[in-house]
C-alpha atoms as a PDB file:
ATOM      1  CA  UNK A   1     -10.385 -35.255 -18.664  1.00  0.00           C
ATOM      2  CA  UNK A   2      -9.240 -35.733 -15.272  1.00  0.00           C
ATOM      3  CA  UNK A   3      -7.488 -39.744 -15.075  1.00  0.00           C
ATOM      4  CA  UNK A   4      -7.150 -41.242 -11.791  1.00  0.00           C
ATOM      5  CA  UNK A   5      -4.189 -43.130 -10.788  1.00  0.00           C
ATOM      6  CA  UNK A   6      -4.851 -45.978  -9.408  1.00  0.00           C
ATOM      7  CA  UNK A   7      -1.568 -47.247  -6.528  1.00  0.00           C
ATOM      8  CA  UNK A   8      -3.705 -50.388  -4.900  1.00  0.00           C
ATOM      9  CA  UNK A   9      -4.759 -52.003  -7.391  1.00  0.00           C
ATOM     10  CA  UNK A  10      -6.640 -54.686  -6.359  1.00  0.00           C
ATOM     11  CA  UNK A  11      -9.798 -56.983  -6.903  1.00  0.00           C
ATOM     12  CA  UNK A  12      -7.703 -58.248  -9.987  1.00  0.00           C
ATOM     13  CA  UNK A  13      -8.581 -61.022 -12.652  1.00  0.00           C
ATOM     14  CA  UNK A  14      -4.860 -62.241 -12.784  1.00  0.00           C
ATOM     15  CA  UNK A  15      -1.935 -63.438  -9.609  1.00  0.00           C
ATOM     16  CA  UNK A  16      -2.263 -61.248  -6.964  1.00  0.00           C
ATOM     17  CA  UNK A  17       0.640 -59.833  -5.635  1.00  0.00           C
ATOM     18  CA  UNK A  18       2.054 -57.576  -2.604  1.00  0.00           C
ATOM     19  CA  UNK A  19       2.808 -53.966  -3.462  1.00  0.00           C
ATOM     20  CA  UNK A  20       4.983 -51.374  -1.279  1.00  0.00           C
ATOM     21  CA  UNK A  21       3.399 -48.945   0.623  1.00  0.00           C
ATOM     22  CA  UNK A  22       3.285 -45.183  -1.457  1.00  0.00           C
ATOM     23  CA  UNK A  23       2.344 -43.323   1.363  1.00  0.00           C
ATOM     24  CA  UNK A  24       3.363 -42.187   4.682  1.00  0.00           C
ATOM     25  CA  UNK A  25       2.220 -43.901   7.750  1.00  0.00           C
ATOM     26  CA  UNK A  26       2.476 -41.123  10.422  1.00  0.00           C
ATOM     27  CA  UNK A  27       1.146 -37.995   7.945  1.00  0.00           C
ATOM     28  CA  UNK A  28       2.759 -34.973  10.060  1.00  0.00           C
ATOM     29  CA  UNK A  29       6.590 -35.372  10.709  1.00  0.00           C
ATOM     30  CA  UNK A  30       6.795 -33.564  14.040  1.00  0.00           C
ATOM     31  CA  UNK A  31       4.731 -36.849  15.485  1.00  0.00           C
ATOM     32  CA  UNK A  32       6.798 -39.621  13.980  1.00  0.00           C
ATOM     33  CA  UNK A  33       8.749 -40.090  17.009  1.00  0.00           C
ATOM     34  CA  UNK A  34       5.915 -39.765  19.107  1.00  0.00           C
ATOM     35  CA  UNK A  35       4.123 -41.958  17.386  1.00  0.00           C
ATOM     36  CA  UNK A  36       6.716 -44.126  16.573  1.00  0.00           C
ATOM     37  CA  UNK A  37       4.921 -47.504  17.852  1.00  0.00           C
ATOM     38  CA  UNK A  38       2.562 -46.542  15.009  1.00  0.00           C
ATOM     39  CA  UNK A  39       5.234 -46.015  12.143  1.00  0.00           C
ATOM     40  CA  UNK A  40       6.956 -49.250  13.251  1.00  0.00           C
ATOM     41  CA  UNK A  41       4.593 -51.530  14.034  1.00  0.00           C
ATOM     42  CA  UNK A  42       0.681 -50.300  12.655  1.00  0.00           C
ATOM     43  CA  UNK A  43      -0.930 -49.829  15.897  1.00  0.00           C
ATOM     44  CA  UNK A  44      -0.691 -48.399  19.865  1.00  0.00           C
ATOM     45  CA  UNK A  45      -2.386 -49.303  22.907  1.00  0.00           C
ATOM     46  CA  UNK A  46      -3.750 -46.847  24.966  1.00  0.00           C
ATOM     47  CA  UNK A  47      -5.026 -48.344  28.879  1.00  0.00           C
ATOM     48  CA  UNK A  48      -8.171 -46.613  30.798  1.00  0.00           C
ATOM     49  CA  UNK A  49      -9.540 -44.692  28.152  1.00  0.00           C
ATOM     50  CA  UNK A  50     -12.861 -45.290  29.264  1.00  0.00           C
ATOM     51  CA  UNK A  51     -13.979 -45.617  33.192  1.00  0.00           C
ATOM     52  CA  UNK A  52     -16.056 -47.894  34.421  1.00  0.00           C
ATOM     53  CA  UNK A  53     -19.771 -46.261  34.305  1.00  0.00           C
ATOM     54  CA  UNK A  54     -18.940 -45.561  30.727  1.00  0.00           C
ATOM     55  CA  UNK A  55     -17.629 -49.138  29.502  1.00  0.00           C
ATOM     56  CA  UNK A  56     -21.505 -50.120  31.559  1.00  0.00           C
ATOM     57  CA  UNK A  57     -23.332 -47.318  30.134  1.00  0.00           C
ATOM     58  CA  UNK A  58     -22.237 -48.667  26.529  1.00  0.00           C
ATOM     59  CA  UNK A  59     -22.964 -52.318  27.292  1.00  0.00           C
ATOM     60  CA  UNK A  60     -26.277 -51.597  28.103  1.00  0.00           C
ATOM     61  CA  UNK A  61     -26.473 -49.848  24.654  1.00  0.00           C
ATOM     62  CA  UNK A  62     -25.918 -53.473  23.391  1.00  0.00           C
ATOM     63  CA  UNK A  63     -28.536 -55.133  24.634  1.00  0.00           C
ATOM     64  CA  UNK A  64     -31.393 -51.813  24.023  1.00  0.00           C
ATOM     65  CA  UNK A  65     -30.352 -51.673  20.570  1.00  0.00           C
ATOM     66  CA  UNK A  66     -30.128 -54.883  19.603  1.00  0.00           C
ATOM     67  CA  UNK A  67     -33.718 -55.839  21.067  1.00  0.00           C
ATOM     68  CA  UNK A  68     -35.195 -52.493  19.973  1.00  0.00           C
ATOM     69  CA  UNK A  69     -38.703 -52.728  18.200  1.00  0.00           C
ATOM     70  CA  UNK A  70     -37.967 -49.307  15.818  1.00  0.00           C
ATOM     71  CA  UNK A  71     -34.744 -51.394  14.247  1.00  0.00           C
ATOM     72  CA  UNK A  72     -35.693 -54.317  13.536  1.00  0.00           C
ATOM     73  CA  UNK A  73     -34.831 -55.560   9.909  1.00  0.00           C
ATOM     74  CA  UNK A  74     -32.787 -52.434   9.955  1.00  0.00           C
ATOM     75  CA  UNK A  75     -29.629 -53.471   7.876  1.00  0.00           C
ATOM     76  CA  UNK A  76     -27.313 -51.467  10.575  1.00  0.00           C
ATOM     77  CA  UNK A  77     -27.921 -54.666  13.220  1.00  0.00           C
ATOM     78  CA  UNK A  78     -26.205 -57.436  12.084  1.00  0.00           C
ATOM     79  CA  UNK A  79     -27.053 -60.832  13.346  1.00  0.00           C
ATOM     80  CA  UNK A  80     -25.053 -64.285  13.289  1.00  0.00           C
ATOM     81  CA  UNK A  81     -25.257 -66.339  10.361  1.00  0.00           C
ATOM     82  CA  UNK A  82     -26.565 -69.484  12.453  1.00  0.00           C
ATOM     83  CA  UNK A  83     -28.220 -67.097  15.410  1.00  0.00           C
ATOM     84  CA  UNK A  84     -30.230 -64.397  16.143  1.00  0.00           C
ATOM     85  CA  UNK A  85     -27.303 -63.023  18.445  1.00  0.00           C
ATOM     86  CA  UNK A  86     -26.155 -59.789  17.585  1.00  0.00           C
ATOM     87  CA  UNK A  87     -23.033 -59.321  15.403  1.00  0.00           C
ATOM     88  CA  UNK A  88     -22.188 -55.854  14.679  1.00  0.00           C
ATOM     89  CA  UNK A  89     -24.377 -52.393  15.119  1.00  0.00           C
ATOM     90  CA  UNK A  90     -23.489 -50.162  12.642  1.00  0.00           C
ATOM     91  CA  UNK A  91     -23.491 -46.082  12.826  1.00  0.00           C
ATOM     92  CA  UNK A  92     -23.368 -46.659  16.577  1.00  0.00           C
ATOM     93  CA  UNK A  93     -21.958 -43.088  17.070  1.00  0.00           C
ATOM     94  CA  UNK A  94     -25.628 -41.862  15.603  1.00  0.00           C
ATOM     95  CA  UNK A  95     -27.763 -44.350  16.927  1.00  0.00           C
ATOM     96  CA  UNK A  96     -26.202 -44.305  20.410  1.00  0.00           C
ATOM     97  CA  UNK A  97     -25.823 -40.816  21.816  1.00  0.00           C
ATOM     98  CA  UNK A  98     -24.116 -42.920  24.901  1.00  0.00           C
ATOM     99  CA  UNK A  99     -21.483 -44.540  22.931  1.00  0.00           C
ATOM    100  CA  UNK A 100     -20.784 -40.806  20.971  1.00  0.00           C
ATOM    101  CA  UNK A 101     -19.707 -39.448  24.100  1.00  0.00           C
ATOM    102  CA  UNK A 102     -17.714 -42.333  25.423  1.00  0.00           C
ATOM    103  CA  UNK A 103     -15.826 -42.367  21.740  1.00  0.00           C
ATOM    104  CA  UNK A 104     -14.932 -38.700  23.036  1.00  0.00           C
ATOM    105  CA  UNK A 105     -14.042 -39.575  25.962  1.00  0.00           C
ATOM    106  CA  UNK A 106     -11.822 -41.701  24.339  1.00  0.00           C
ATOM    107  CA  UNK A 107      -9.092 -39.270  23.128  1.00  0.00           C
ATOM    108  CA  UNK A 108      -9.209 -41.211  19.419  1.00  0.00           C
ATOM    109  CA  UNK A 109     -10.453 -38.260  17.428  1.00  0.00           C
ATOM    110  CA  UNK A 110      -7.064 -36.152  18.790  1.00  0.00           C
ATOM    111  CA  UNK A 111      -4.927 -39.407  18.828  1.00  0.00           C
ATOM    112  CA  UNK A 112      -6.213 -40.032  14.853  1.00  0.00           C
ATOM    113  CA  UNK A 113      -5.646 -36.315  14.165  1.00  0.00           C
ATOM    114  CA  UNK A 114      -2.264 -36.256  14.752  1.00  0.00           C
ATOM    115  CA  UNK A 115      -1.227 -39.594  13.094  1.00  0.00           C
ATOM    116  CA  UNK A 116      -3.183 -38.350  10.440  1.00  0.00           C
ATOM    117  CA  UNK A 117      -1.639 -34.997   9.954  1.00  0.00           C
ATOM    118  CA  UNK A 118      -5.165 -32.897   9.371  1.00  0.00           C
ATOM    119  CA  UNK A 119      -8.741 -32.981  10.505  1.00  0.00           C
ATOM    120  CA  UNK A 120     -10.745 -36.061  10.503  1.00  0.00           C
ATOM    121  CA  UNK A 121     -14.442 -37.421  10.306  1.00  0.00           C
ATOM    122  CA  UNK A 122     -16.246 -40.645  11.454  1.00  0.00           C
ATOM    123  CA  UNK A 123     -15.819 -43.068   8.156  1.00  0.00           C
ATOM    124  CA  UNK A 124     -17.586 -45.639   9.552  1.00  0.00           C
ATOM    125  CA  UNK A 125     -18.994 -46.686  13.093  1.00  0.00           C
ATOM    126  CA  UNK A 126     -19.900 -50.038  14.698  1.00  0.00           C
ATOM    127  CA  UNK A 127     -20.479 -52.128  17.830  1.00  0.00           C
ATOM    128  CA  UNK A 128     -18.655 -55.590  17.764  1.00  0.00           C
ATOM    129  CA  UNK A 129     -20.066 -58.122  19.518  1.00  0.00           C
ATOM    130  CA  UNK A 130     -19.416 -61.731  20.245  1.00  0.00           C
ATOM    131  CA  UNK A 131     -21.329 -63.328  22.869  1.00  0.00           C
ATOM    132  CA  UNK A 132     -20.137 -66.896  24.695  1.00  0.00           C
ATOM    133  CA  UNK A 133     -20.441 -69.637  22.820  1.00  0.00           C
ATOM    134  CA  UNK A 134     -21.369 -68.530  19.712  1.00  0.00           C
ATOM    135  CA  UNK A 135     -19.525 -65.189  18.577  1.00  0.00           C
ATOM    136  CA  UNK A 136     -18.089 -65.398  14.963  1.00  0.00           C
ATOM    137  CA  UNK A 137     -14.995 -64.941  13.499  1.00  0.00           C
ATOM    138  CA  UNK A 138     -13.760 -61.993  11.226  1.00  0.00           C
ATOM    139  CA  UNK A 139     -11.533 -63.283   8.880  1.00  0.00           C
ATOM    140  CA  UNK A 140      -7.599 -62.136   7.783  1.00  0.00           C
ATOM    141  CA  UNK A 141      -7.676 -58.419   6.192  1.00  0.00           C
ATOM    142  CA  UNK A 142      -6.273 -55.324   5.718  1.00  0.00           C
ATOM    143  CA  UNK A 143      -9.256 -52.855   5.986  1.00  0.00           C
ATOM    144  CA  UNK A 144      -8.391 -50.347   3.676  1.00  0.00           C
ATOM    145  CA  UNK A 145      -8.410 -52.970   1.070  1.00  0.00           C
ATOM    146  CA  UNK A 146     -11.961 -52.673   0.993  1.00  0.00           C
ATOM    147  CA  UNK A 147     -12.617 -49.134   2.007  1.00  0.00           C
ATOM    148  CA  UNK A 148     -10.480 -48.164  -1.280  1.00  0.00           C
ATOM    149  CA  UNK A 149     -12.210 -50.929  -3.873  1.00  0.00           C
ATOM    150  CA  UNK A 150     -15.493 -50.531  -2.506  1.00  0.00           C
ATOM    151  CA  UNK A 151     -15.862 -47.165  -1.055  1.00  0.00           C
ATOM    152  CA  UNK A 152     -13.285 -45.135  -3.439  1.00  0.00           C
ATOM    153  CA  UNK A 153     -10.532 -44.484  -0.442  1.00  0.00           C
ATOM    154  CA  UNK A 154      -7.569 -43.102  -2.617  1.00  0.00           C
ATOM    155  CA  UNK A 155      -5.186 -43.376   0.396  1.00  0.00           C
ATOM    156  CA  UNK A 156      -4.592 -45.366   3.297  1.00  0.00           C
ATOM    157  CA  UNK A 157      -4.658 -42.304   5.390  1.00  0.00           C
ATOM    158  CA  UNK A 158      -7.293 -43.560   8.004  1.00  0.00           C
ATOM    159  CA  UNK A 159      -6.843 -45.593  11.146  1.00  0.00           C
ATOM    160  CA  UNK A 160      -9.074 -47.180  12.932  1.00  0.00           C
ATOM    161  CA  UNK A 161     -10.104 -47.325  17.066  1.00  0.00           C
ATOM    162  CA  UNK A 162     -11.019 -50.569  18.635  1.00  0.00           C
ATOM    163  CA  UNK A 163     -12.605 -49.267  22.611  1.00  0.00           C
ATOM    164  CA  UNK A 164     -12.499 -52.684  24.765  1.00  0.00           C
ATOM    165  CA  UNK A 165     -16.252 -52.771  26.632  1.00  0.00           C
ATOM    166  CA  UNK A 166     -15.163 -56.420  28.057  1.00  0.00           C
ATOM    167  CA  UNK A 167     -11.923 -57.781  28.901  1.00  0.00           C
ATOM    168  CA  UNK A 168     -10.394 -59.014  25.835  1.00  0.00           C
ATOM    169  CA  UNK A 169      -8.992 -62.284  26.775  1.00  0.00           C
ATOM    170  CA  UNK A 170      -6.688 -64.603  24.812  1.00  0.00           C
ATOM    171  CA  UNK A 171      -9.392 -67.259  24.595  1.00  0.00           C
ATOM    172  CA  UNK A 172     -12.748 -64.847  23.550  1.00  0.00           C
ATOM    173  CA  UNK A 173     -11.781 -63.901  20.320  1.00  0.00           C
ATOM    174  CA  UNK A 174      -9.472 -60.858  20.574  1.00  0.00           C
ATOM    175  CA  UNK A 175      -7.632 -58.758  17.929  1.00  0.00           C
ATOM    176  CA  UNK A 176      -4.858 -60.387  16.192  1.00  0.00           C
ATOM    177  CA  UNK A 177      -2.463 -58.719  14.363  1.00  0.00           C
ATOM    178  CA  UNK A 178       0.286 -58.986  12.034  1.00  0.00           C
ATOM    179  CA  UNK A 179       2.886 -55.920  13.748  1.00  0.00           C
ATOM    180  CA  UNK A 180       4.873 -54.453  10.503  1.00  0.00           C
ATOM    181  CA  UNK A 181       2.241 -55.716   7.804  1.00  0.00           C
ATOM    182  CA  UNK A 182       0.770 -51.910   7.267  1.00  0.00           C
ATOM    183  CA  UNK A 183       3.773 -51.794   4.870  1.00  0.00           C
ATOM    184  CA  UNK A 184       2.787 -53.912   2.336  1.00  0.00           C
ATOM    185  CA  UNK A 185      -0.534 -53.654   0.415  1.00  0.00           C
ATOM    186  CA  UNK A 186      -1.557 -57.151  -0.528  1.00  0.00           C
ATOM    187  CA  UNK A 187      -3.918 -57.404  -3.429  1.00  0.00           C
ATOM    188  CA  UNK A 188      -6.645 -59.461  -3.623  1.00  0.00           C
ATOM    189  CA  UNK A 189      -8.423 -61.402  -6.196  1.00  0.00           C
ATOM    190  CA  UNK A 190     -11.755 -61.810  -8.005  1.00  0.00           C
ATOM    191  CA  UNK A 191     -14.258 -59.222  -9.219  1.00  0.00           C
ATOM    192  CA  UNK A 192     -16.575 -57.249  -6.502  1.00  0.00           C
ATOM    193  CA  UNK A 193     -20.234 -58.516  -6.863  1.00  0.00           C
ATOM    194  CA  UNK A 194     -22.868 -55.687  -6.485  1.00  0.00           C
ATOM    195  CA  UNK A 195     -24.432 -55.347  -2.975  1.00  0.00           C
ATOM    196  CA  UNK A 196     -21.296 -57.280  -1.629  1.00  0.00           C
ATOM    197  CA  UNK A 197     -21.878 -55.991   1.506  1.00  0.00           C
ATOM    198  CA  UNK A 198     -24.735 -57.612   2.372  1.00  0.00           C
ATOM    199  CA  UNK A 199     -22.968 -61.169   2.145  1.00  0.00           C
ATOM    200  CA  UNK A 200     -19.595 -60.076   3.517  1.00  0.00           C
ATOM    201  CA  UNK A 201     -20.688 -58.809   7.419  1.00  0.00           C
ATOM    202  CA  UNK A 202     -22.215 -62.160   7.949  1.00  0.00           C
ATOM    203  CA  UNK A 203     -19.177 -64.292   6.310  1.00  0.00           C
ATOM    204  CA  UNK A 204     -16.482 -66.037   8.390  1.00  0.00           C
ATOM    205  CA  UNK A 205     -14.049 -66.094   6.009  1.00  0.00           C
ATOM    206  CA  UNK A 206     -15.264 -63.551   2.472  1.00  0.00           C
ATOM    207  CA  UNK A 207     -15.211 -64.677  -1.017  1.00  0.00           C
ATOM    208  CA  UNK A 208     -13.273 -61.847  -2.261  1.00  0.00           C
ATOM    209  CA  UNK A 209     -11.378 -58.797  -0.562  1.00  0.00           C
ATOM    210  CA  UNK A 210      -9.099 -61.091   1.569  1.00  0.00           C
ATOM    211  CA  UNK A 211      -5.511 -62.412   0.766  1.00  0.00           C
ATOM    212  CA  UNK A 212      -4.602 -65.923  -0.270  1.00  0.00           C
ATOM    213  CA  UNK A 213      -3.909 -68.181   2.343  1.00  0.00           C
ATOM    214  CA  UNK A 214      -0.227 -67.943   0.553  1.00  0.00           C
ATOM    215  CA  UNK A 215       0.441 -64.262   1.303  1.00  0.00           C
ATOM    216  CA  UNK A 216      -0.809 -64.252   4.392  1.00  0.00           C
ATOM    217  CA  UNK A 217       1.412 -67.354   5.397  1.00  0.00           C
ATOM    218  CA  UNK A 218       3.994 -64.837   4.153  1.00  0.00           C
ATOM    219  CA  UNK A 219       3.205 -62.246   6.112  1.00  0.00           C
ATOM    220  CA  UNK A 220       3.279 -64.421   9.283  1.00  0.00           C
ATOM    221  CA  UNK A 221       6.381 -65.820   8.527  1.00  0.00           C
ATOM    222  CA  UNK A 222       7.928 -62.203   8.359  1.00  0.00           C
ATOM    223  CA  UNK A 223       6.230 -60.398  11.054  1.00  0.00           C
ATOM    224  CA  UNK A 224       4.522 -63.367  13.431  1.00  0.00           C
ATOM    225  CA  UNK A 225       0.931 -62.583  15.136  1.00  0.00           C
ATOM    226  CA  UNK A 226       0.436 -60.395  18.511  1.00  0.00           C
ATOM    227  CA  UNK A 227      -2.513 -60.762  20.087  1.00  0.00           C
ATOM    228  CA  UNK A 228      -4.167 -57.676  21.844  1.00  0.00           C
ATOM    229  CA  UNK A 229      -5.561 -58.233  24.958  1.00  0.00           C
ATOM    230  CA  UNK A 230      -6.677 -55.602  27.830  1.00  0.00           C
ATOM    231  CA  UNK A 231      -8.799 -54.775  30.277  1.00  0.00           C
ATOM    232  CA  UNK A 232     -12.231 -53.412  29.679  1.00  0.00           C
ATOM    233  CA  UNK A 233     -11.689 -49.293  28.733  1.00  0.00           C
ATOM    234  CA  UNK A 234      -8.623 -49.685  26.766  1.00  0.00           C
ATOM    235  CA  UNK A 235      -8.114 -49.029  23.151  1.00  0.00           C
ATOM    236  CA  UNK A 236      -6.516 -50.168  20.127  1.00  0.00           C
ATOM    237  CA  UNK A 237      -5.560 -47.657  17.386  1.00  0.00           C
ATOM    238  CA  UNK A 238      -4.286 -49.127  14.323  1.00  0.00           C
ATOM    239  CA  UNK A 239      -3.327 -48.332  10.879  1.00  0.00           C
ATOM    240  CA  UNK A 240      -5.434 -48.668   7.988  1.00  0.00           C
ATOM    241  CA  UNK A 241      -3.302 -51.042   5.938  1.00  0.00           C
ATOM    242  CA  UNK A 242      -2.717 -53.469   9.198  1.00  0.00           C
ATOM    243  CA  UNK A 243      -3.079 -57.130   8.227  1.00  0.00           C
ATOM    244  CA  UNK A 244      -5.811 -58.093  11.279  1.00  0.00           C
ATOM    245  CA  UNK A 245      -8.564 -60.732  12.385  1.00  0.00           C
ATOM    246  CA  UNK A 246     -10.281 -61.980  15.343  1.00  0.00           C
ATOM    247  CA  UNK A 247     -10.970 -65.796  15.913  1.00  0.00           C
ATOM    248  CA  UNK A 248     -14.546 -66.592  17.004  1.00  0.00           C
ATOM    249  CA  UNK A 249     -15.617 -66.906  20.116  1.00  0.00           C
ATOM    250  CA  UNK A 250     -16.311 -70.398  22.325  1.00  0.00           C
ATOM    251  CA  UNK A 251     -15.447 -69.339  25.765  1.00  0.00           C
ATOM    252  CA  UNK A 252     -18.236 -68.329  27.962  1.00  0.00           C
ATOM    253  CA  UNK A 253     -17.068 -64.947  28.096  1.00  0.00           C
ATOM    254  CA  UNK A 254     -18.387 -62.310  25.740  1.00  0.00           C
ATOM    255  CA  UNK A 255     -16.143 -59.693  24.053  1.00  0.00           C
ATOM    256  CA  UNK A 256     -17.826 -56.263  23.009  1.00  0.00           C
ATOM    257  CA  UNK A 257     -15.805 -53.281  21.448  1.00  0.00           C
ATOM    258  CA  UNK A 258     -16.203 -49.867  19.941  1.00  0.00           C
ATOM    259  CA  UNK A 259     -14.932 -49.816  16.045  1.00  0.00           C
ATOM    260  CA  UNK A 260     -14.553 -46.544  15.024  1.00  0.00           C
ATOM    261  CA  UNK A 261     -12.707 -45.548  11.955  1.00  0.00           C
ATOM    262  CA  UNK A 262     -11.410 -42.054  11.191  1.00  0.00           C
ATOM    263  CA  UNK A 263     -10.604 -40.924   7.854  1.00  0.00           C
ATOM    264  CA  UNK A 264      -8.456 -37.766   6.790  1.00  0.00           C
ATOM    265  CA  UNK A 265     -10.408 -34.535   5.480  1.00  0.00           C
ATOM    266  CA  UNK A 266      -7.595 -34.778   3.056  1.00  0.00           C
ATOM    267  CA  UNK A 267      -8.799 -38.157   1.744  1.00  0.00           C
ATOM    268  CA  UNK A 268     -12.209 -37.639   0.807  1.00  0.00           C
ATOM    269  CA  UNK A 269     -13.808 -41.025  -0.912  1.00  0.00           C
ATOM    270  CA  UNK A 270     -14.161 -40.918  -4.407  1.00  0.00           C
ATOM    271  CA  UNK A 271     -15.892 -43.489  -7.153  1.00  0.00           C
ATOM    272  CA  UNK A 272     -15.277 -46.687  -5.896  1.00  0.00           C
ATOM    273  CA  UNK A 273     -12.001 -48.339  -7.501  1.00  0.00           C
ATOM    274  CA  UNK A 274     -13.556 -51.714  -8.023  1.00  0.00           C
ATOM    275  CA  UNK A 275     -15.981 -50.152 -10.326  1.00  0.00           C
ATOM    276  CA  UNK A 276     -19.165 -51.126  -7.949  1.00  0.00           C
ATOM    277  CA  UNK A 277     -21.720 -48.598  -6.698  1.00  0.00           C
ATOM    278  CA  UNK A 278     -21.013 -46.685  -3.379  1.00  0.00           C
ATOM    279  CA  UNK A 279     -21.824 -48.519  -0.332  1.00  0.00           C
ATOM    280  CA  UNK A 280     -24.485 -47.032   2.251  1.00  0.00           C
ATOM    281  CA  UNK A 281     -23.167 -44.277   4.674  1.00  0.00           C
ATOM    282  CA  UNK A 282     -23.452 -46.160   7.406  1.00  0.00           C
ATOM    283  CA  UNK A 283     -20.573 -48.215   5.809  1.00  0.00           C
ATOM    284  CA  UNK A 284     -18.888 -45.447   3.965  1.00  0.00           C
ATOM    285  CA  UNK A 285     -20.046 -41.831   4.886  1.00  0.00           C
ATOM    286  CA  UNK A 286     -19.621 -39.281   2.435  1.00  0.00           C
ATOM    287  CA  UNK A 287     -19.364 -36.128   4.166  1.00  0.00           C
END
């Protein structure tokens, strides 16, 4: 009988506590120096990834997807919890031909592959949107939290590509993150309820699969918050361990990006570690 190890525990019944990272952060050793803004900090920002007509090609994805007759009540469009206004279209690399190609355009796939250390596939696709006035938040988290209790990632050998379609101001909601945090894996309490998912990509701040407000007061008080701003066409590649969230939105100005999240060929997805069912593939694909 094979046993699997478990290194993250996490969705636990007792204290939660922080654990020390197991694993490498830049996989192949030739790229740690040039990637050293990665090993050291969790992320790097690369400027003009996309040009114009692309970043305007992808917005008008936005607005033809989330209006389209043949999805709706498709569970990849996620709306607001108090609106009809469009929070996050997932599989966008499938459903959007247009955005595919600007993802490639990107670079990400080579930039992941060589923090990574090996081949990678698309884990997990989406469009993030939050209009003026009335885009959500996304609460404090490390992604690969989830993506190991819910989806059976063994290790946090993934990172994950935010493309900027709109400036990302200070004052529209832009990514926050804690530089440094990738190195600690923070568990989190309480036990996974089934279909999880459907509650969590509408929730401001989850029930379960986010640190206490304790740890991450911690966490701030060790590594302090940066917050990512850029023009429209850059990108954001970050580790998957990187303590993260995004305020919500009030300003009149709209913030769209590309999430993209590549995962090693070396770390396929196994039973999930919290003991739940598999999530769809358009959250977790199984390749």
């Amino acid at each position: 009988m094979v046993v699997t190890v478990d290194r993250y525990a996490t969705r636990i019944s007792t204290v939660p506590t922080e654990l020390d990272r197991v694993d490498p952060i830049v996989w192949s050793e030739q790229m740690r120096v040039k990637h050293r803004d990665v090993e050291e900090n969790g992320f790097t920002v690369r400027r003009g990834v996309l040009d114009a007509s692309s970043v305007q090609r992808c917005l008008s994805e936005v607005q033809r997807l989330g209006t389209a007759p043949e999805l709706v009540g498709d569970e990849r469009i996620v709306r607001e919890k108090t609106s009809s206004a469009v929070r996050s279209i997932f599989d966008i690399v499938n459903l959007s031909p247009v955005v595919r190609a600007a993802v490639d355009e990107s670079g990400a796939a080579a930039l992941a592959r060589e923090i990574l250390g090996s081949e990678v596939y698309v884990h997990q696709s989406r469009l993030n949107y939050k209009p003026g006035f009335r885009g959500g938040a996304f609460y404090w988290h490390a992604d690969f939290e989830t993506w190991h209790a819910e989806d059976g990632m063994p290790a946090p050998r993934a990172v994950s590509a935010s493309i900027a379609l709109t400036d990302n101001h200070f004052f529209n909601g832009p990514l926050m993150v804690m530089p440094g945090s990738h190195r600690t894996f923070l568990q989190c309490a309480g036990a996974t309820p089934d279909r999880y998912f459907e509650e969590s990509l509408v929730e401001e701040v989850p029930r379960v699969g986010v640190p206490s407000e304790q740890m991450i007061t911690r966490l701030y008080a060790r590594h302090g918050i940066e917050v990512l701003t850029g023009d429209a066409g850059s990108m954001t590649v970050f580790d998957s361990n990187l303590l993260h969230a995004s305020s919500g939105n009030i300003s009149p100005v709209p913030r769209a990006n590309i999430f993209v999240v590549f995962n090693s060929v070396e770390n396929s997805l196994g039973k999930p570690f919290s003991g739940t069912a598999p999530r769809p593939e358009f959250l977790a694909f199984r390749p």
